[in-house]
C-alpha atoms as a PDB file:
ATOM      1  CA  UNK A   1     -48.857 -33.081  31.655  1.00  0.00           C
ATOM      2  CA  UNK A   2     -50.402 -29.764  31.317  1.00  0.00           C
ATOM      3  CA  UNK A   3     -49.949 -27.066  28.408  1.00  0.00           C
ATOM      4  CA  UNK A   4     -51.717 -24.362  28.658  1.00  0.00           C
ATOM      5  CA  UNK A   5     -50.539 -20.597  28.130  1.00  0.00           C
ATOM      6  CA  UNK A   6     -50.685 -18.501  31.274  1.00  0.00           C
ATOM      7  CA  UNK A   7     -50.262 -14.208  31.163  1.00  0.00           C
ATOM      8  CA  UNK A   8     -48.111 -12.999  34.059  1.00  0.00           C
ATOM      9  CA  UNK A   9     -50.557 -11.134  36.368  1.00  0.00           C
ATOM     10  CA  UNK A  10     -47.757  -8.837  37.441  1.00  0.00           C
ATOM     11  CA  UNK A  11     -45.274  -7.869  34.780  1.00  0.00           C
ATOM     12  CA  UNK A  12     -41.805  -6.741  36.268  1.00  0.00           C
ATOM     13  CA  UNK A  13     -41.281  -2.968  35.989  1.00  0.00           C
ATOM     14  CA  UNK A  14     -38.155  -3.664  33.918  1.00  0.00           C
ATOM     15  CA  UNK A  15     -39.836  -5.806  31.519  1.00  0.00           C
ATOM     16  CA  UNK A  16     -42.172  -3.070  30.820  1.00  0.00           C
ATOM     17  CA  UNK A  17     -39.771  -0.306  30.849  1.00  0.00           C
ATOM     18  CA  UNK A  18     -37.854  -2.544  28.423  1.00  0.00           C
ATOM     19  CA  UNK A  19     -40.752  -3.200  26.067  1.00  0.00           C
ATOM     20  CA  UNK A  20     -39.941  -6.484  25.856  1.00  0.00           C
ATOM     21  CA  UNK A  21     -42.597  -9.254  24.886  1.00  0.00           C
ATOM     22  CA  UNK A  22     -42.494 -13.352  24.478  1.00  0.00           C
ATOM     23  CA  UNK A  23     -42.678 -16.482  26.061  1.00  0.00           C
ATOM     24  CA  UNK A  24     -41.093 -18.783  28.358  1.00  0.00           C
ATOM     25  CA  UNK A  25     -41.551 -22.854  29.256  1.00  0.00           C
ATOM     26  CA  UNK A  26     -41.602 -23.807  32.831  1.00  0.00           C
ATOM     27  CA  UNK A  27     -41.861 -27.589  34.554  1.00  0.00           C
ATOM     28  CA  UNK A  28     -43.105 -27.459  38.023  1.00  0.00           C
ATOM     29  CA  UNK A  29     -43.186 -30.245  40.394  1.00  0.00           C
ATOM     30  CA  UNK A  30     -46.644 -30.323  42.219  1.00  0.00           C
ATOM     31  CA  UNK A  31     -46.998 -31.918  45.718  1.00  0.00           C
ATOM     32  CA  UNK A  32     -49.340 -34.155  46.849  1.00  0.00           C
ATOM     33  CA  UNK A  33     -50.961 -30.657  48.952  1.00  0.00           C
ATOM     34  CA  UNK A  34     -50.962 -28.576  45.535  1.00  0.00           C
ATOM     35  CA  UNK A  35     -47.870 -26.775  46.551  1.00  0.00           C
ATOM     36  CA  UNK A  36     -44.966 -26.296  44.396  1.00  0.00           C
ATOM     37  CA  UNK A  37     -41.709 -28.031  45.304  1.00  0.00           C
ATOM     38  CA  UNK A  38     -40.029 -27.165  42.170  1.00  0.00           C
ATOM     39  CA  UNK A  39     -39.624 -24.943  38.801  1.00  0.00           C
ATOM     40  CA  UNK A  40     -37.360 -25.232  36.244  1.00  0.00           C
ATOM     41  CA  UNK A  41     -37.342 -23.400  32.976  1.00  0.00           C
ATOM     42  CA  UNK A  42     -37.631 -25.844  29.838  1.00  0.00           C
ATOM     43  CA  UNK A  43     -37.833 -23.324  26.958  1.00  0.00           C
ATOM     44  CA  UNK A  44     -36.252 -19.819  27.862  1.00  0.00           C
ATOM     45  CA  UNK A  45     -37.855 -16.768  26.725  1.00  0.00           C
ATOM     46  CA  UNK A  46     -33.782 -15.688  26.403  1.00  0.00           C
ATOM     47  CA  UNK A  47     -33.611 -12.994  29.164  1.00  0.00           C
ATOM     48  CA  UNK A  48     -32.906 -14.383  32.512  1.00  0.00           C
ATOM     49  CA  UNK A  49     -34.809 -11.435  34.272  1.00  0.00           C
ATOM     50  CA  UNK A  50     -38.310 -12.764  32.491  1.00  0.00           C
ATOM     51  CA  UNK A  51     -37.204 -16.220  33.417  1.00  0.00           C
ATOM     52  CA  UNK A  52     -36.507 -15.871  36.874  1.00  0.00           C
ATOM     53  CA  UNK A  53     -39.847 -13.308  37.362  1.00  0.00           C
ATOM     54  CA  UNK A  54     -41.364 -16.770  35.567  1.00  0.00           C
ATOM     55  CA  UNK A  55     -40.052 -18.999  38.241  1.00  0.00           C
ATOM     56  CA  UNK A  56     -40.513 -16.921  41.014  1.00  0.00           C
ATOM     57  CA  UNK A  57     -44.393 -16.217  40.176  1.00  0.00           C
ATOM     58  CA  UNK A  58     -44.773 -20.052  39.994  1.00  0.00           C
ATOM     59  CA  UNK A  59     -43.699 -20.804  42.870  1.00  0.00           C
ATOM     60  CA  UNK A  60     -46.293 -19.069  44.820  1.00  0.00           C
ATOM     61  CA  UNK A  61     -48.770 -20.405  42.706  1.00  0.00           C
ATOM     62  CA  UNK A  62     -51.131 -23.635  44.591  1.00  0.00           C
ATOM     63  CA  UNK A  63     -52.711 -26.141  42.394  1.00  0.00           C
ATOM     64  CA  UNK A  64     -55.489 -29.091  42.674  1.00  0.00           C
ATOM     65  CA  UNK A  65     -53.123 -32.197  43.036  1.00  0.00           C
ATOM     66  CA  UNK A  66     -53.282 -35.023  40.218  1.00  0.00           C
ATOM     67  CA  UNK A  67     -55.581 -37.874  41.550  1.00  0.00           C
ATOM     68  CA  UNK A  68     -54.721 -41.816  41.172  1.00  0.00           C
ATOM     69  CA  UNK A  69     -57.280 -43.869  42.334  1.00  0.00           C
ATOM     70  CA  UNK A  70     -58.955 -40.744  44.148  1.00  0.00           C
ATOM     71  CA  UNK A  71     -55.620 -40.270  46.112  1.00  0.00           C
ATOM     72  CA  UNK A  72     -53.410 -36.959  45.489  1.00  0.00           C
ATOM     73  CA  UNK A  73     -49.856 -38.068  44.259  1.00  0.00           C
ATOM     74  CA  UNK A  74     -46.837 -36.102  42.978  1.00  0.00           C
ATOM     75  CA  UNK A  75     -47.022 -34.980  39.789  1.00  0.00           C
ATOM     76  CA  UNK A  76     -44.635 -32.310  36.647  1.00  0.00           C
ATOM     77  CA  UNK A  77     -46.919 -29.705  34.911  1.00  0.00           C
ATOM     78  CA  UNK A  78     -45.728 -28.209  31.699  1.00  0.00           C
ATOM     79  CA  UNK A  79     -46.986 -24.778  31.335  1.00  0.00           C
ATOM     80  CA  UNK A  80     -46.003 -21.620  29.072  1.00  0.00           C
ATOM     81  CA  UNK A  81     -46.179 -17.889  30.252  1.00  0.00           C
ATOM     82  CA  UNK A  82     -46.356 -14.513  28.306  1.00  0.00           C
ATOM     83  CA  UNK A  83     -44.963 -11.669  29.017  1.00  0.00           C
ATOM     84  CA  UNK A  84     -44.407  -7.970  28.406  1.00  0.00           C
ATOM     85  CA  UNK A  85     -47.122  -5.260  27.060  1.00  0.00           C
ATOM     86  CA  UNK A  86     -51.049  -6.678  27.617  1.00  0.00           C
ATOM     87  CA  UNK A  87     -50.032  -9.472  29.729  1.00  0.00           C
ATOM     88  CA  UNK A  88     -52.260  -8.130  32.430  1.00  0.00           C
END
């Protein structure tokens, strides 16, 4: 598992215009090709607009797969993103 805070390269206008700031805790499944098949939030930052931006930026995002025995298997990262004002 990975935990590692992550800034949102491209803060929703909303967010912004809201000046809202924090965090939320997403689980991604990664395929065996780096791809994401899945993202659920673990820890909500409390506004589902942030969440869903969250999710939706994850899922475009391509990884190194997890090696076993030098193979590329199917594996759940843990990560945390920030959001709002000097997230860029």
């Amino acid at each position: 598992m990975v935990d590692q805070l992550i800034r949102m390269q491209a803060t929703p206008v909303v967010i912004e215009a809201e000046d809202l700031n924090g965090f939320v805790l997403l689980k991604s499944v990664v395929e065996t090709d780096g791809s994401v098949r899945l993202t659920k939030v673990g820890i909500s930052s409390g506004w589902s607009m942030i969440d869903d931006a969250a999710s939706s930026a994850a899922a475009q995002w391509k990884y190194e797969p997890a090696l076993v025995d030098g193979k590329p298997v199917r594996s759940v990262i843990e990560y945390t993103l920030y959001f709002g004002k000097g997230s860029r």
